[in-house]
C-alpha atoms as a PDB file:
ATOM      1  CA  UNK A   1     158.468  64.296   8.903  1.00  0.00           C
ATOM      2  CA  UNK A   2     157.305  67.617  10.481  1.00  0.00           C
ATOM      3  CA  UNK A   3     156.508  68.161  13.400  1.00  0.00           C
ATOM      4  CA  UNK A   4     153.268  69.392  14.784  1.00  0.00           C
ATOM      5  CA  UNK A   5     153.142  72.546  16.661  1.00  0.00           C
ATOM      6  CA  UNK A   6     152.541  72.392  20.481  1.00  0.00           C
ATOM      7  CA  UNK A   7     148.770  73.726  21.319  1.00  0.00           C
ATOM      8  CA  UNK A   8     148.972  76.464  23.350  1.00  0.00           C
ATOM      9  CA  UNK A   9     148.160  76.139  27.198  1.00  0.00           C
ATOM     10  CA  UNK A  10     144.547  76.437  28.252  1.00  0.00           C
ATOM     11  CA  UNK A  11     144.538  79.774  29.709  1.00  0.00           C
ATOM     12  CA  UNK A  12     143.544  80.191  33.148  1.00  0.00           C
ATOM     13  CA  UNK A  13     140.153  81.975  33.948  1.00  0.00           C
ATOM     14  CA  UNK A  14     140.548  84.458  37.272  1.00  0.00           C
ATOM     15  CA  UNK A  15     138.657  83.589  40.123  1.00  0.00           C
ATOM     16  CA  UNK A  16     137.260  87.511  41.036  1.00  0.00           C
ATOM     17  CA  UNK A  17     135.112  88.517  43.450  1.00  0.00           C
ATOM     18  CA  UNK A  18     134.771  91.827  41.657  1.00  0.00           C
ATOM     19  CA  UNK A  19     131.636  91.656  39.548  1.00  0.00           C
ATOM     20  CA  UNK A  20     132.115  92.578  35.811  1.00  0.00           C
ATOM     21  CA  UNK A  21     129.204  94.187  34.754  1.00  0.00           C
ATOM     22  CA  UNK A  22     128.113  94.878  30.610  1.00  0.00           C
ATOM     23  CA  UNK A  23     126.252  97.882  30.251  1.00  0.00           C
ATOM     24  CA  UNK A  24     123.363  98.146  27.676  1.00  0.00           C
ATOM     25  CA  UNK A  25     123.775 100.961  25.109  1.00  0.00           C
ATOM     26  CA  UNK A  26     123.278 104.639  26.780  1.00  0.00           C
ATOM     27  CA  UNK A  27     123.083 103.196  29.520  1.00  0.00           C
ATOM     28  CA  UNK A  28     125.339 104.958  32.819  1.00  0.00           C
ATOM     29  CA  UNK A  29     127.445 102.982  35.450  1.00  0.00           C
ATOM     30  CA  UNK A  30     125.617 104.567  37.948  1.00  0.00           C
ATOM     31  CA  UNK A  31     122.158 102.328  36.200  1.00  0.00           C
ATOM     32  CA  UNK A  32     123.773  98.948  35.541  1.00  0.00           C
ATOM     33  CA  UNK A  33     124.797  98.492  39.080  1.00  0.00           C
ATOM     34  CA  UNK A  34     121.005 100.310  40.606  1.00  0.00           C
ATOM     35  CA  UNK A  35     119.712  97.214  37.746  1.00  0.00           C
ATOM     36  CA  UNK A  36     121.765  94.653  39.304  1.00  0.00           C
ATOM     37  CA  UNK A  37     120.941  95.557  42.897  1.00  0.00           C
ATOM     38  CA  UNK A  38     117.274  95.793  42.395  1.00  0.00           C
ATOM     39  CA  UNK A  39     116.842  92.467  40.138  1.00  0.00           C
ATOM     40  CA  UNK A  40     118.256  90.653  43.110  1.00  0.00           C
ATOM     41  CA  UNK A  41     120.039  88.184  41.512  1.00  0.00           C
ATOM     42  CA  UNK A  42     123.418  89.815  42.093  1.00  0.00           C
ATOM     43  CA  UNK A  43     123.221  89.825  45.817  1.00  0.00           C
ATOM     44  CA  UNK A  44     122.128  86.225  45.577  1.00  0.00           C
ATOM     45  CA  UNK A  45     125.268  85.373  43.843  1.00  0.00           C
ATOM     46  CA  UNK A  46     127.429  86.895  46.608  1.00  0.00           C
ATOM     47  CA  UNK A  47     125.763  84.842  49.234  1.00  0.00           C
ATOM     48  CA  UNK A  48     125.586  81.530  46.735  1.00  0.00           C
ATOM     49  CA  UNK A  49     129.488  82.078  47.430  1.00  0.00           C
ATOM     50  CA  UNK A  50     130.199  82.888  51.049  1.00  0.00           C
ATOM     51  CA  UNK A  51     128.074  79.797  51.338  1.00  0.00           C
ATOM     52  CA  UNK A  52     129.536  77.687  48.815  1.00  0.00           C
ATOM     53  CA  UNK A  53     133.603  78.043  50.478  1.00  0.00           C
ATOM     54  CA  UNK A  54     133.799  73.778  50.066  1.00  0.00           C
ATOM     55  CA  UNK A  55     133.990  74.389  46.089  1.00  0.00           C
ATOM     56  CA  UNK A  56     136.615  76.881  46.467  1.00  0.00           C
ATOM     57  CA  UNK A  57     137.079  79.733  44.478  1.00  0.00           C
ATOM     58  CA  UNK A  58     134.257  80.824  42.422  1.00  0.00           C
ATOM     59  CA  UNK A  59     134.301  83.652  39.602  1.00  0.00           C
ATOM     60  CA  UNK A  60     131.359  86.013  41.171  1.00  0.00           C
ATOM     61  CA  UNK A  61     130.586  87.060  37.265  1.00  0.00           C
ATOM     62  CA  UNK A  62     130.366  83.530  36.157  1.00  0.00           C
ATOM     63  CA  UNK A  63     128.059  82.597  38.920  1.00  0.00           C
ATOM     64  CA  UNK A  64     125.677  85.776  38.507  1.00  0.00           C
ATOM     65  CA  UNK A  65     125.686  84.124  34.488  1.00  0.00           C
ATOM     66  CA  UNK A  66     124.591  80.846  35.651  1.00  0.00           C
ATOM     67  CA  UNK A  67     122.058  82.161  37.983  1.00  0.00           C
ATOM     68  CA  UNK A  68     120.182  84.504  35.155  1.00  0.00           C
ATOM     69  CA  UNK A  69     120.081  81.187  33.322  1.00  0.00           C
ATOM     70  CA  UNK A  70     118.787  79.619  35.706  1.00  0.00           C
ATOM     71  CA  UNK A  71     116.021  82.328  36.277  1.00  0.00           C
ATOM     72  CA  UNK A  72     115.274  82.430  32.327  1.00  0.00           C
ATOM     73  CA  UNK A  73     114.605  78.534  32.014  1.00  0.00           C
ATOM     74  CA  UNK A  74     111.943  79.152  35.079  1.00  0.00           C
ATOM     75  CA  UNK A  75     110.697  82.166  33.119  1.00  0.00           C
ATOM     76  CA  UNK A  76     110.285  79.361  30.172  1.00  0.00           C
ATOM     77  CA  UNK A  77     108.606  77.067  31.833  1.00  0.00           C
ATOM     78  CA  UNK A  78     111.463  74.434  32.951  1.00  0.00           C
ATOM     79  CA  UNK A  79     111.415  73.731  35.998  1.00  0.00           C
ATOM     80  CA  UNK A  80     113.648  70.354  36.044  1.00  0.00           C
ATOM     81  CA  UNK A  81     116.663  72.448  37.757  1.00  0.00           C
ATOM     82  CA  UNK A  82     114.026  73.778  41.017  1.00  0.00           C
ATOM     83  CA  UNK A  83     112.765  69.987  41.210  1.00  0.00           C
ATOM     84  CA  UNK A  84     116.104  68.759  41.592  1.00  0.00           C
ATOM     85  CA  UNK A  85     117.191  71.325  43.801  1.00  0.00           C
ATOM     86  CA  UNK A  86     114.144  70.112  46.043  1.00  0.00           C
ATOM     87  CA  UNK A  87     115.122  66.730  45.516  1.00  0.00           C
ATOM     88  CA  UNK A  88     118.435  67.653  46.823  1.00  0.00           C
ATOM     89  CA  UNK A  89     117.586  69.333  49.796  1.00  0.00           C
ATOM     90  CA  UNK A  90     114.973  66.628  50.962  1.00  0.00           C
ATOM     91  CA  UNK A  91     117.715  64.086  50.720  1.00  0.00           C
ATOM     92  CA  UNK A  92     120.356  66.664  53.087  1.00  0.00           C
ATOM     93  CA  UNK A  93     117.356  67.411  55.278  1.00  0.00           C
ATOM     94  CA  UNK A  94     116.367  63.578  56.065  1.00  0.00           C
ATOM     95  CA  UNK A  95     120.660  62.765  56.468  1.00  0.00           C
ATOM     96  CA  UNK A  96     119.983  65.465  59.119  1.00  0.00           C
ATOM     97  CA  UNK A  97     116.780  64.274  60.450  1.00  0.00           C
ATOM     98  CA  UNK A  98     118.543  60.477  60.665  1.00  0.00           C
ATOM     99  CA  UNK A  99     121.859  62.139  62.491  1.00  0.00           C
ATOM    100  CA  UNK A 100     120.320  64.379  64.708  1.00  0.00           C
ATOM    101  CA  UNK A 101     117.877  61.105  65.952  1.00  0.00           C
ATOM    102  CA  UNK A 102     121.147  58.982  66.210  1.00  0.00           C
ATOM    103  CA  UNK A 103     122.796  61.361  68.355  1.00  0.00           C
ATOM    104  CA  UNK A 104     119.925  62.195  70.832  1.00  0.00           C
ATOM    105  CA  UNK A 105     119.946  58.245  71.148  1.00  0.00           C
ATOM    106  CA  UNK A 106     123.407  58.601  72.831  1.00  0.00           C
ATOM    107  CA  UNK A 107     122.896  61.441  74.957  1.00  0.00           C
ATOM    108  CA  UNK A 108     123.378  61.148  78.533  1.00  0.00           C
ATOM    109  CA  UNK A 109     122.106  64.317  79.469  1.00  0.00           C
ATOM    110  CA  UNK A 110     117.835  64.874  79.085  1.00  0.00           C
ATOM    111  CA  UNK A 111     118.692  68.303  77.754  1.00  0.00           C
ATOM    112  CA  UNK A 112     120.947  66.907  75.207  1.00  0.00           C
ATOM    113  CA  UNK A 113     118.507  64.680  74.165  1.00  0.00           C
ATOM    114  CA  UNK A 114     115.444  67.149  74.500  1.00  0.00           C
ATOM    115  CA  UNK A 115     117.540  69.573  72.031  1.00  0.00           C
ATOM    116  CA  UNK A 116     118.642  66.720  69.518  1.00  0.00           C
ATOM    117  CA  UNK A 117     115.198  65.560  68.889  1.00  0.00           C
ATOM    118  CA  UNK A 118     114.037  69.038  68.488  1.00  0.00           C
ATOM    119  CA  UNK A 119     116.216  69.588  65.847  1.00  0.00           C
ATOM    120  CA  UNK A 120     116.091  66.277  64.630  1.00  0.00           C
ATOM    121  CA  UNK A 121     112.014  66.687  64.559  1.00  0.00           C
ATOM    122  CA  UNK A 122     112.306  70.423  63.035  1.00  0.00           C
ATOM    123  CA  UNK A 123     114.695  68.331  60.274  1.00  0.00           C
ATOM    124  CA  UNK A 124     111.721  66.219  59.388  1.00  0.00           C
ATOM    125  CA  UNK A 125     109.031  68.860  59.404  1.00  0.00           C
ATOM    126  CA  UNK A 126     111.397  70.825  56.790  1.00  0.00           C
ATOM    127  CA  UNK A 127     112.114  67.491  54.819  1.00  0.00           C
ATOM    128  CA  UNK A 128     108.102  66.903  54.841  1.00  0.00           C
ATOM    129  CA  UNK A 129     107.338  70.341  53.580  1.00  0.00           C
ATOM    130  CA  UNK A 130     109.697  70.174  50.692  1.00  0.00           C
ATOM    131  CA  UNK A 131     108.517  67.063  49.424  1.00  0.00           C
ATOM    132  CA  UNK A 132     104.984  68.578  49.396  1.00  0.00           C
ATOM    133  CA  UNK A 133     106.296  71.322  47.584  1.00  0.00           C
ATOM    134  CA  UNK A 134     108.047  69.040  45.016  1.00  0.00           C
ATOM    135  CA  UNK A 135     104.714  67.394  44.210  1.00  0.00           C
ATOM    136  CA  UNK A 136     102.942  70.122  43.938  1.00  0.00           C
ATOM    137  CA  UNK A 137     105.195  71.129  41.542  1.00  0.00           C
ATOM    138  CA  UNK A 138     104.929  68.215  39.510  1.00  0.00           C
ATOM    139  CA  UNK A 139     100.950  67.850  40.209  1.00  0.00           C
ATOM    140  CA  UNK A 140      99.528  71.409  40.731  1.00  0.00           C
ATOM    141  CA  UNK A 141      95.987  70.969  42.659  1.00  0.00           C
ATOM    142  CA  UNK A 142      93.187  71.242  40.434  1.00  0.00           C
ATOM    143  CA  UNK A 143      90.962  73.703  41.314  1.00  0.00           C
ATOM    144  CA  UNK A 144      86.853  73.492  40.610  1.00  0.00           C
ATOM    145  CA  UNK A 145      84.631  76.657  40.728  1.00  0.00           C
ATOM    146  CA  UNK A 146      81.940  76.124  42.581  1.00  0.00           C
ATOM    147  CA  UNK A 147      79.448  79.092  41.384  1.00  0.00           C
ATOM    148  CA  UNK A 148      79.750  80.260  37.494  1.00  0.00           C
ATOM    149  CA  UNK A 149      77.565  83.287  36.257  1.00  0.00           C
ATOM    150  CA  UNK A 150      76.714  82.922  32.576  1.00  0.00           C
ATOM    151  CA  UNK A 151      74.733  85.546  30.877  1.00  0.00           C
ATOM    152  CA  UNK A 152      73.500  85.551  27.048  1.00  0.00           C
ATOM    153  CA  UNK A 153      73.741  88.797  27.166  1.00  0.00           C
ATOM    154  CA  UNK A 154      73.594  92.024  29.405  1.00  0.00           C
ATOM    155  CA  UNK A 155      73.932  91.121  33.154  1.00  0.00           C
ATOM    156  CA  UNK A 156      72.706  93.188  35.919  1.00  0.00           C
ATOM    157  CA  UNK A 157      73.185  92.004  39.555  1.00  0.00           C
ATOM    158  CA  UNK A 158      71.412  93.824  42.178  1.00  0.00           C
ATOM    159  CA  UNK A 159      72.136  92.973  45.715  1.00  0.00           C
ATOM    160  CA  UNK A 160      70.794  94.720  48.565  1.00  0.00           C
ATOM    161  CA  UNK A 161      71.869  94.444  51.837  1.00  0.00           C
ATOM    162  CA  UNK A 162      68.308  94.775  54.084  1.00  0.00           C
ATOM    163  CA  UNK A 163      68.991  95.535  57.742  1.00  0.00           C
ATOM    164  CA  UNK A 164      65.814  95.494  60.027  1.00  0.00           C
ATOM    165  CA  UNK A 165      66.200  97.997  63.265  1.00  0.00           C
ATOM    166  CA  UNK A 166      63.882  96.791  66.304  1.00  0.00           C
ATOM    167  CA  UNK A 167      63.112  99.571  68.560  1.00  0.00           C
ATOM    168  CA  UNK A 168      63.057  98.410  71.965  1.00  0.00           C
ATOM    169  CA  UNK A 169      59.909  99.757  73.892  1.00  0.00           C
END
């Protein structure tokens, strides 16, 4: 009976910090990275990953890929990803909210608990806002015009501003 051959190891992917950047036909160095740094998303990658230490090790090329991705599906129209990062962050700001309230609870000290609830309160306020902002996401305000000018054919407005000057005798 033969044997099957061994697959091969999965190889390894490098975790760089060095940004590998394609260039686009004629196009110099010296433009790719002027492109990168004025799109934005680049530098938003580096700080996605001095933020993001917990997860380790995070290819800085692979991360700029999955944040132009991101950025295209918003161009399209999807916005499921930005509604769950909302989501998200309401959920981490009322944990915060709920342990910065338990804690003033236990301080001793007024100024302890002055500065807890504070925070705890500013918590809230942030947790509030980004639930509006998630709904009016998912229900945009409708909007009603209140004046519409509709002409069946040439339209000529004429406004004159009058201003009437009383002498004082």
């Amino acid at each position: 009976m033969p044997k099957k051959a061994k697959k091969p190891a999965p190889e390894t992917t490098s975790r760089s910090t060095t940004l590998v950047n394609r260039l686009k036909p004629k196009q110099t160095p010296e433009a790719a990275h002027a492109e990168l740094v004025v799109a934005g998303l680049a530098i938003n990658a580096v700080t996605a990953l001095q933020f993001s230490k917990p997860f380790g090790n995070v290819d800085l090329t692979e991360c700029l890929k999955a944040l132009v991705d991101a950025a295209e599906r918003v161009n399209r129209g999807d916005l499921g990803d930005a509604e769950a990062l909302l989501m998200a962050q309401a959920v981490t700001l009322n944990a915060m909210f709920t342990q910065l309230a338990n804690q003033s609870t236990e301080s001793q000290c007024v100024d302890q608990l002055d500065r807890y609830m504070r925070l705890a309160l500013k918590a809230q306020g942030q947790c509030r806002a980004t639930l509006e902002t998630l709904a009016a996401i998912k229900n945009p305000p409708t909007l009603f015009a209140r004046q519409a000018n509709i002409a069946q054919g040439p339209q000529q407005v004429n406004s004159v501003l009058s201003a009437s000057v009383h002498a004082s005798t």
